[in-house]
N, C-alpha and C. Protein backbone atom coordinates (compact mmCIF):
# COMPACT_ATOMS: atom_id res chain seq x y z
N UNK A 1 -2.07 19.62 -0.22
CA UNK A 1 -1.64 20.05 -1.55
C UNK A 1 -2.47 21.25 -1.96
N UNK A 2 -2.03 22.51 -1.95
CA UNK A 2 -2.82 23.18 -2.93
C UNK A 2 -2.96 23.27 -4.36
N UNK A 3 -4.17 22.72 -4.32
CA UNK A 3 -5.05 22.32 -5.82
C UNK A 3 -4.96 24.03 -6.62
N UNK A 4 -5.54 24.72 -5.78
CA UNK A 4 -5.67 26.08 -6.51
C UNK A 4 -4.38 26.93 -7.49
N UNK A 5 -3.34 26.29 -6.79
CA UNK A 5 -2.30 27.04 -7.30
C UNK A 5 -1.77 26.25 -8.09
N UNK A 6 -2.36 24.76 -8.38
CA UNK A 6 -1.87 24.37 -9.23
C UNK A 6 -2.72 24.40 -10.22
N UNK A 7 -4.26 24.29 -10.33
CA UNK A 7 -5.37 25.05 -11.01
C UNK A 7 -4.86 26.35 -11.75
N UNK A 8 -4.42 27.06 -11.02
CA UNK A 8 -4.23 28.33 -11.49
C UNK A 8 -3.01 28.42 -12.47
N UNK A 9 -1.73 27.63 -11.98
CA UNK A 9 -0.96 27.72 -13.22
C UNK A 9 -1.10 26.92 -14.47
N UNK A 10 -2.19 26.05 -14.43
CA UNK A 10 -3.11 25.42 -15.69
C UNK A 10 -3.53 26.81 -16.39
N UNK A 11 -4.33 27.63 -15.72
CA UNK A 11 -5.16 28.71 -16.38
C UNK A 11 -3.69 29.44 -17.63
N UNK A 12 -2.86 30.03 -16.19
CA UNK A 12 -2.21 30.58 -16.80
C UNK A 12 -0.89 30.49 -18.23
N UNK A 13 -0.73 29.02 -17.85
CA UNK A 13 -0.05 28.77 -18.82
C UNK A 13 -0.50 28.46 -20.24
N UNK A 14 -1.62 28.31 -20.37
CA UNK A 14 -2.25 28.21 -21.58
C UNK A 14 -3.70 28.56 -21.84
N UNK A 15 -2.90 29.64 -22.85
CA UNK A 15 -3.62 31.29 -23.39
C UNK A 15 -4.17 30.41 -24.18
N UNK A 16 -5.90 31.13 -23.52
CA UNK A 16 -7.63 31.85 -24.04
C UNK A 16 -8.13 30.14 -22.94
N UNK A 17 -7.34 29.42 -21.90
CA UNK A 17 -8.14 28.37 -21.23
C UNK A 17 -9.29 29.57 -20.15
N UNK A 18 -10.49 28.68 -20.10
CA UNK A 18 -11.55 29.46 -19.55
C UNK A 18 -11.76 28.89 -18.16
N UNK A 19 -11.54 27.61 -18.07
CA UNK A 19 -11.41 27.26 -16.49
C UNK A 19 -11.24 25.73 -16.28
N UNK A 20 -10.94 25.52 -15.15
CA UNK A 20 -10.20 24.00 -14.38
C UNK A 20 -10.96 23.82 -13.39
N UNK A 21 -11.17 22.86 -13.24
CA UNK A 21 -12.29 21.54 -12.19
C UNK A 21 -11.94 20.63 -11.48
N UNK A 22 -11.47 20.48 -10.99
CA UNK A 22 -11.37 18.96 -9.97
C UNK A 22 -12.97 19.16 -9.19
N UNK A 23 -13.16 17.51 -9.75
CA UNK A 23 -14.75 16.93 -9.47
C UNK A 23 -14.95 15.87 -8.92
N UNK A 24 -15.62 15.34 -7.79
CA UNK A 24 -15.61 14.43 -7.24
C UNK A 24 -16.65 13.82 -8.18
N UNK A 25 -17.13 11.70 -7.75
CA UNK A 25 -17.70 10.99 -8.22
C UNK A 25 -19.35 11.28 -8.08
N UNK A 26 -19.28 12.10 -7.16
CA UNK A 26 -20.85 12.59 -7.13
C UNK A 26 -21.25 13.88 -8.19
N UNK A 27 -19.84 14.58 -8.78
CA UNK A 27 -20.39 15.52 -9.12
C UNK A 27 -19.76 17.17 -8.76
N UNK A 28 -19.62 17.25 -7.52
CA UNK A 28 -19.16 18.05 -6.56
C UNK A 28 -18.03 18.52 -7.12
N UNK A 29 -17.87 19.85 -6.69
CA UNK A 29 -16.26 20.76 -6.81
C UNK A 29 -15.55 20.73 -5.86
N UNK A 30 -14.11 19.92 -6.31
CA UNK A 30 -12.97 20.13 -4.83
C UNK A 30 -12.80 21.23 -4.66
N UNK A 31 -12.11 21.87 -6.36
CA UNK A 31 -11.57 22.85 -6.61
C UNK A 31 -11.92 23.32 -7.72
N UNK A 32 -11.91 24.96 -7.88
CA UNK A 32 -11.85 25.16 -9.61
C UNK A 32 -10.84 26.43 -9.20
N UNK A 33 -10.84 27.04 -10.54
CA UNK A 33 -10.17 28.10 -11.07
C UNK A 33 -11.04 28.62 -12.12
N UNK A 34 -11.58 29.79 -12.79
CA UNK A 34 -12.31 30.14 -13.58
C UNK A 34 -12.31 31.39 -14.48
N UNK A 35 -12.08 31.61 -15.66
CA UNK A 35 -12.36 33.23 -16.20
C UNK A 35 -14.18 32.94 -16.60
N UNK A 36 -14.92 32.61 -15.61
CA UNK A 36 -15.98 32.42 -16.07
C UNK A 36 -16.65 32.51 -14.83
N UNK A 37 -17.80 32.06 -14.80
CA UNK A 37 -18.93 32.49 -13.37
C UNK A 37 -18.93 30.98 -12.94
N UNK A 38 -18.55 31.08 -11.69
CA UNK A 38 -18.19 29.79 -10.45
C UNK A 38 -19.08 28.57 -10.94
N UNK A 39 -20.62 29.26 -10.72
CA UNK A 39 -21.81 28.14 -11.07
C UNK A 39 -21.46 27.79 -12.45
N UNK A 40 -21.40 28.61 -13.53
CA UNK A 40 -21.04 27.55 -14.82
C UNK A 40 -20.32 26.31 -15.02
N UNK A 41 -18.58 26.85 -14.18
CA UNK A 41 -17.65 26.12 -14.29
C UNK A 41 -17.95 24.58 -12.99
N UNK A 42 -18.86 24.90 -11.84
CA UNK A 42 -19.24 23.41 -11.40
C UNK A 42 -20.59 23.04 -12.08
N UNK A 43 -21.67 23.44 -12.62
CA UNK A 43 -22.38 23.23 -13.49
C UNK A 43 -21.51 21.92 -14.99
N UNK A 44 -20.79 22.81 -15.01
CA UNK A 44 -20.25 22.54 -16.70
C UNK A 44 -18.92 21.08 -16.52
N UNK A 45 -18.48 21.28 -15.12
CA UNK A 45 -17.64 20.29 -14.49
C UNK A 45 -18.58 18.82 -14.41
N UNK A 46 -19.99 19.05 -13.35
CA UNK A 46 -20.90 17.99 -12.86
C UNK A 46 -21.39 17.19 -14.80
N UNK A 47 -21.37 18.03 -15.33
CA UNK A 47 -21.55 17.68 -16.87
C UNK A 47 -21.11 16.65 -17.37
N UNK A 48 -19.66 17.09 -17.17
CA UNK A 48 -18.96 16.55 -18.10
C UNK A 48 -18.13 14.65 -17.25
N UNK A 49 -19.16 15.11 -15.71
CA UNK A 49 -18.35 14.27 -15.01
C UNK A 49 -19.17 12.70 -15.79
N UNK A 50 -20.50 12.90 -16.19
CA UNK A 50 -21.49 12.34 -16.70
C UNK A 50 -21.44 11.69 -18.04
N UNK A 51 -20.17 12.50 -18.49
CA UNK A 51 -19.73 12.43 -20.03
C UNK A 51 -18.67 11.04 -19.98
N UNK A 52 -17.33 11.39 -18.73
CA UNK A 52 -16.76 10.53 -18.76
C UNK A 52 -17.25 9.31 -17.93
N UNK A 53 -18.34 9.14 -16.91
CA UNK A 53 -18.66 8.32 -16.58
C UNK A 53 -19.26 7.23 -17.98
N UNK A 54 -19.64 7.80 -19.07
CA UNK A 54 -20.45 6.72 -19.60
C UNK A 54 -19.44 6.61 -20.50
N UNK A 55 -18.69 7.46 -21.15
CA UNK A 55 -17.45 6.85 -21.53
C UNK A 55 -16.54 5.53 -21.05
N UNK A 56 -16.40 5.32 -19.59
CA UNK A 56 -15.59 4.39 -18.86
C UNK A 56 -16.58 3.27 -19.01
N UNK A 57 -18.16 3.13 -18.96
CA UNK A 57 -18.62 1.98 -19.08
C UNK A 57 -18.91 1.85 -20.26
N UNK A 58 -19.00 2.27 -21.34
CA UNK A 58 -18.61 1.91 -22.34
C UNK A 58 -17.21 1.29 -23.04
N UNK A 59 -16.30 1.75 -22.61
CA UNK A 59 -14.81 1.37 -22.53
C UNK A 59 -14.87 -0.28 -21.89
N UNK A 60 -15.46 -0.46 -21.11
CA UNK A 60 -15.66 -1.50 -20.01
C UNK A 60 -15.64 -2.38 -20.98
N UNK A 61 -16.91 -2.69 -21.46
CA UNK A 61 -17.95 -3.27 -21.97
C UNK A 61 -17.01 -3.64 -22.89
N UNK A 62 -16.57 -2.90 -23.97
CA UNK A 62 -15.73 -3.45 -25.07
C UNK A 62 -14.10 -3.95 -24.74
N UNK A 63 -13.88 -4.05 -23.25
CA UNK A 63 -12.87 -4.50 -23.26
C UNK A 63 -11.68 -3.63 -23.94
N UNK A 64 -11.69 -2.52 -23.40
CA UNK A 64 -10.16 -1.40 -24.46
C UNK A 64 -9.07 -1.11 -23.71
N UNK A 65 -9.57 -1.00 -22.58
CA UNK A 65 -8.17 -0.22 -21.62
C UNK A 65 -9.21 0.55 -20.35
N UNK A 66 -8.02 1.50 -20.08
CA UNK A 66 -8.57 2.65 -19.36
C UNK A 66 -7.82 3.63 -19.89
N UNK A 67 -9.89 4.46 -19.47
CA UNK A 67 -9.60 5.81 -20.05
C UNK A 67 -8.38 7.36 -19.51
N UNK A 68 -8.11 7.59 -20.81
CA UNK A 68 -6.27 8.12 -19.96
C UNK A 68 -7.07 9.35 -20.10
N UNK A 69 -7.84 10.23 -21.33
CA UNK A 69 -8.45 11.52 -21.53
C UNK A 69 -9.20 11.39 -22.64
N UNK A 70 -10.08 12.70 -22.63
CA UNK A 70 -11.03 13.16 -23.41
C UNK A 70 -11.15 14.55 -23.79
N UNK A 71 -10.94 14.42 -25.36
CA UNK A 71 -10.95 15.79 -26.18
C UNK A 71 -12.60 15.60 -26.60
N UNK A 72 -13.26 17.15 -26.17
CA UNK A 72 -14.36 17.42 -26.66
C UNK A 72 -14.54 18.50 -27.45
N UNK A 73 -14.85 18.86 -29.17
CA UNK A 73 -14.98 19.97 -29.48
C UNK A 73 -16.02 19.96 -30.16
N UNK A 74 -16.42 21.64 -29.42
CA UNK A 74 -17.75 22.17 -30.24
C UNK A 74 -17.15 23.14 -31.64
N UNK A 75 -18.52 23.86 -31.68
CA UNK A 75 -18.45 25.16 -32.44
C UNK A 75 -17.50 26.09 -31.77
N UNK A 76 -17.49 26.13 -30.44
CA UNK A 76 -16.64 27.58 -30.06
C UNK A 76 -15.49 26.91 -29.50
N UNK A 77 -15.73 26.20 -28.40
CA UNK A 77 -14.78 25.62 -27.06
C UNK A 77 -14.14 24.68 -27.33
N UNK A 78 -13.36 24.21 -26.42
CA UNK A 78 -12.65 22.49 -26.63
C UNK A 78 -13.01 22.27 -24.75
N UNK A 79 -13.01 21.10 -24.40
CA UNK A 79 -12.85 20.43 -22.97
C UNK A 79 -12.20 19.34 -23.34
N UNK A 80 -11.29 19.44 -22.21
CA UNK A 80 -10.59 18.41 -21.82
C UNK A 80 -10.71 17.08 -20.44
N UNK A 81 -11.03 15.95 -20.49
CA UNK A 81 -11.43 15.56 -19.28
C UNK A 81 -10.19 14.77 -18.95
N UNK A 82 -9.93 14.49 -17.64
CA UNK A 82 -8.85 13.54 -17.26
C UNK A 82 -8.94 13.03 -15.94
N UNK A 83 -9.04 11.31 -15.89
CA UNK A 83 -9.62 10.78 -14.59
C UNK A 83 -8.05 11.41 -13.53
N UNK A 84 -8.34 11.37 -12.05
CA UNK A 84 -7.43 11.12 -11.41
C UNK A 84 -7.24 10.27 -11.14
N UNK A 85 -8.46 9.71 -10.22
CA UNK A 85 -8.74 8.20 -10.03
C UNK A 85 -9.68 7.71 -10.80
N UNK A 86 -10.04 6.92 -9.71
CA UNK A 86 -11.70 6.14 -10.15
C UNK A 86 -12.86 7.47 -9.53
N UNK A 87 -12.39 7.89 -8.55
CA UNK A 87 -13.76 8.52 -8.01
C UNK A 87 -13.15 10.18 -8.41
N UNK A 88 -12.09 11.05 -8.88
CA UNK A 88 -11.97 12.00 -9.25
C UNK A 88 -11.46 12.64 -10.35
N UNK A 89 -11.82 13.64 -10.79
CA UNK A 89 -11.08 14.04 -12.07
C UNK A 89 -11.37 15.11 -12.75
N UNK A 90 -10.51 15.62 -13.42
CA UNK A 90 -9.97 17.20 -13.72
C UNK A 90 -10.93 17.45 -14.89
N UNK A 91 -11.27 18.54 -15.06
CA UNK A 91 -11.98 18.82 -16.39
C UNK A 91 -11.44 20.12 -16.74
N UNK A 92 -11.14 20.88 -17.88
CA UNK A 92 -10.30 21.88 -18.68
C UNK A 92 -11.05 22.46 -19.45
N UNK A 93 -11.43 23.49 -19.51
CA UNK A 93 -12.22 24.29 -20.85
C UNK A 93 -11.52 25.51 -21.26
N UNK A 94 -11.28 25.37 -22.64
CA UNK A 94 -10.99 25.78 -23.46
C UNK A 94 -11.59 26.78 -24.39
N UNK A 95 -10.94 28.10 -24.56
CA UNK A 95 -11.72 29.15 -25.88
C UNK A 95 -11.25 28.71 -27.19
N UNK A 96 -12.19 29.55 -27.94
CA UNK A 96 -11.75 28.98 -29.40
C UNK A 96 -10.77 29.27 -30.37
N UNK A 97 -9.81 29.96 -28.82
CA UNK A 97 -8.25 30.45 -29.32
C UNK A 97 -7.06 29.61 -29.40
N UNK A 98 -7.65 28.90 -28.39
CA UNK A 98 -6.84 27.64 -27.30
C UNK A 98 -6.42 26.54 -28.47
N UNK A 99 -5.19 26.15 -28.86
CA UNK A 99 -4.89 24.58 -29.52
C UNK A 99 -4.95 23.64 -28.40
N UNK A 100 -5.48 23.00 -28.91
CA UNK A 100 -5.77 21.77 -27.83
C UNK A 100 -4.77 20.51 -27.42
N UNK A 101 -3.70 20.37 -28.21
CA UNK A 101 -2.49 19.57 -28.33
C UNK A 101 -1.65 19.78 -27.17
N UNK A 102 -1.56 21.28 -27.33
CA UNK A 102 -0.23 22.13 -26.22
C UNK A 102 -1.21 21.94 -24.82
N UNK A 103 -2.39 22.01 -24.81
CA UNK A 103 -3.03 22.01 -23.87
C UNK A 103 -3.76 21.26 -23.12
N UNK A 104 -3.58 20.01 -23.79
CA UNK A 104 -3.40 18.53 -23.66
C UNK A 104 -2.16 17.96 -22.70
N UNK A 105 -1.33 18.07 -23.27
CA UNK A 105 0.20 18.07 -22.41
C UNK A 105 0.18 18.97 -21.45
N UNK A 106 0.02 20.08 -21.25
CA UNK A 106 0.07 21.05 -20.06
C UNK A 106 -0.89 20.17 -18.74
N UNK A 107 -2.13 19.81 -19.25
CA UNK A 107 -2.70 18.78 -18.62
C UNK A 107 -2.18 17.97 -17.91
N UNK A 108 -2.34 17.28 -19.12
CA UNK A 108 -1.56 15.62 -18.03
C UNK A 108 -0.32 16.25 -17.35
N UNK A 109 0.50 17.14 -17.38
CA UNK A 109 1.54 17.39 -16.65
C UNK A 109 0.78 18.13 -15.27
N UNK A 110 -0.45 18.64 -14.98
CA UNK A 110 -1.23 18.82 -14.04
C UNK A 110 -1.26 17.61 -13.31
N UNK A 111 -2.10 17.07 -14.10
CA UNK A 111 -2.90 15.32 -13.55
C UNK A 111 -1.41 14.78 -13.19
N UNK A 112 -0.30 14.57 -13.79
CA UNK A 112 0.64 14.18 -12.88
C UNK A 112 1.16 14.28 -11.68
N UNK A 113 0.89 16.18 -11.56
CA UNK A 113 1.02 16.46 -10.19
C UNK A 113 0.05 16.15 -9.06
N UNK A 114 -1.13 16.24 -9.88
CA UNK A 114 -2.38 15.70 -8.76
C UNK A 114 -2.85 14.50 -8.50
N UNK A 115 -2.32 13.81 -9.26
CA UNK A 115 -2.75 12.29 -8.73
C UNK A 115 -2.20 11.53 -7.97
N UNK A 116 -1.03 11.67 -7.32
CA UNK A 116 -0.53 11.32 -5.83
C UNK A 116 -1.23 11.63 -4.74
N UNK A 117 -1.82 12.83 -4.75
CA UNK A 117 -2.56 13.53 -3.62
C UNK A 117 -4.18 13.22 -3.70
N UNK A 118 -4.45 12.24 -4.49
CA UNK A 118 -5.77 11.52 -4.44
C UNK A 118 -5.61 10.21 -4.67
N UNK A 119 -4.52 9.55 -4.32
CA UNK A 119 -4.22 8.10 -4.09
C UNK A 119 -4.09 7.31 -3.24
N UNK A 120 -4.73 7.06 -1.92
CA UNK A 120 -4.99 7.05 -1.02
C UNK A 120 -4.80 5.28 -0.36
């Protein structure tokens, strides 16, 4: 499956996104896409992989479900996280141009395409 080209029409379809991640459970970059510098975007990926890990055991713990995604907003950015599996998953960053709704859905219509090809 190329990840990249489907990475890439994430970027492109939704104007001021800054870059896309597929991250393994250690951390690691399958894939990215980036309007930003490589090391940030697996830097900023390994991050956030840390974010949703304690999210899911927290989720655990209270008995809620499983986690489908995660809207994060700062002062400038938005991120988006979304498991594939258990051991992989997409992360999305966002400028502070970006609505996060439209770009939410553009998402999961990603993660739809990619989660066959990490279901093993």
């Amino acid at each position: 499956m190329p990840f990249k080209s489907l990475l890439n029409r994430l970027l492109e379809d939704i104007p001021g996104a800054l870059g896309a991640i597929i991250i393994d459970w250690e951390g690691e970059a399958v894939d990215h896409v980036a309007r930003m510098e490589d090391y940030d975007i697996k830097v900023f990926g390994a991050h956030n992989g840390i974010i949703l890990q304690l999210l899911r055991d927290a989720m655990a713990r209270i008995d809620c479900g499983v986690l489908q995604e995660v809207l994060i907003r700062t002062g400038e950015n938005k991120t988006l996280l979304a498991p594939l599996t258990d051991e992989y998953f997409l992360v999305l960053t966002l400028g502070p141009q970006s609505i996060a709704s439209p770009a939410a859905f553009r998402m999961r219509c990603c993660v739809a395409e990619l989660r066959p090809e990490f279901e093993f």
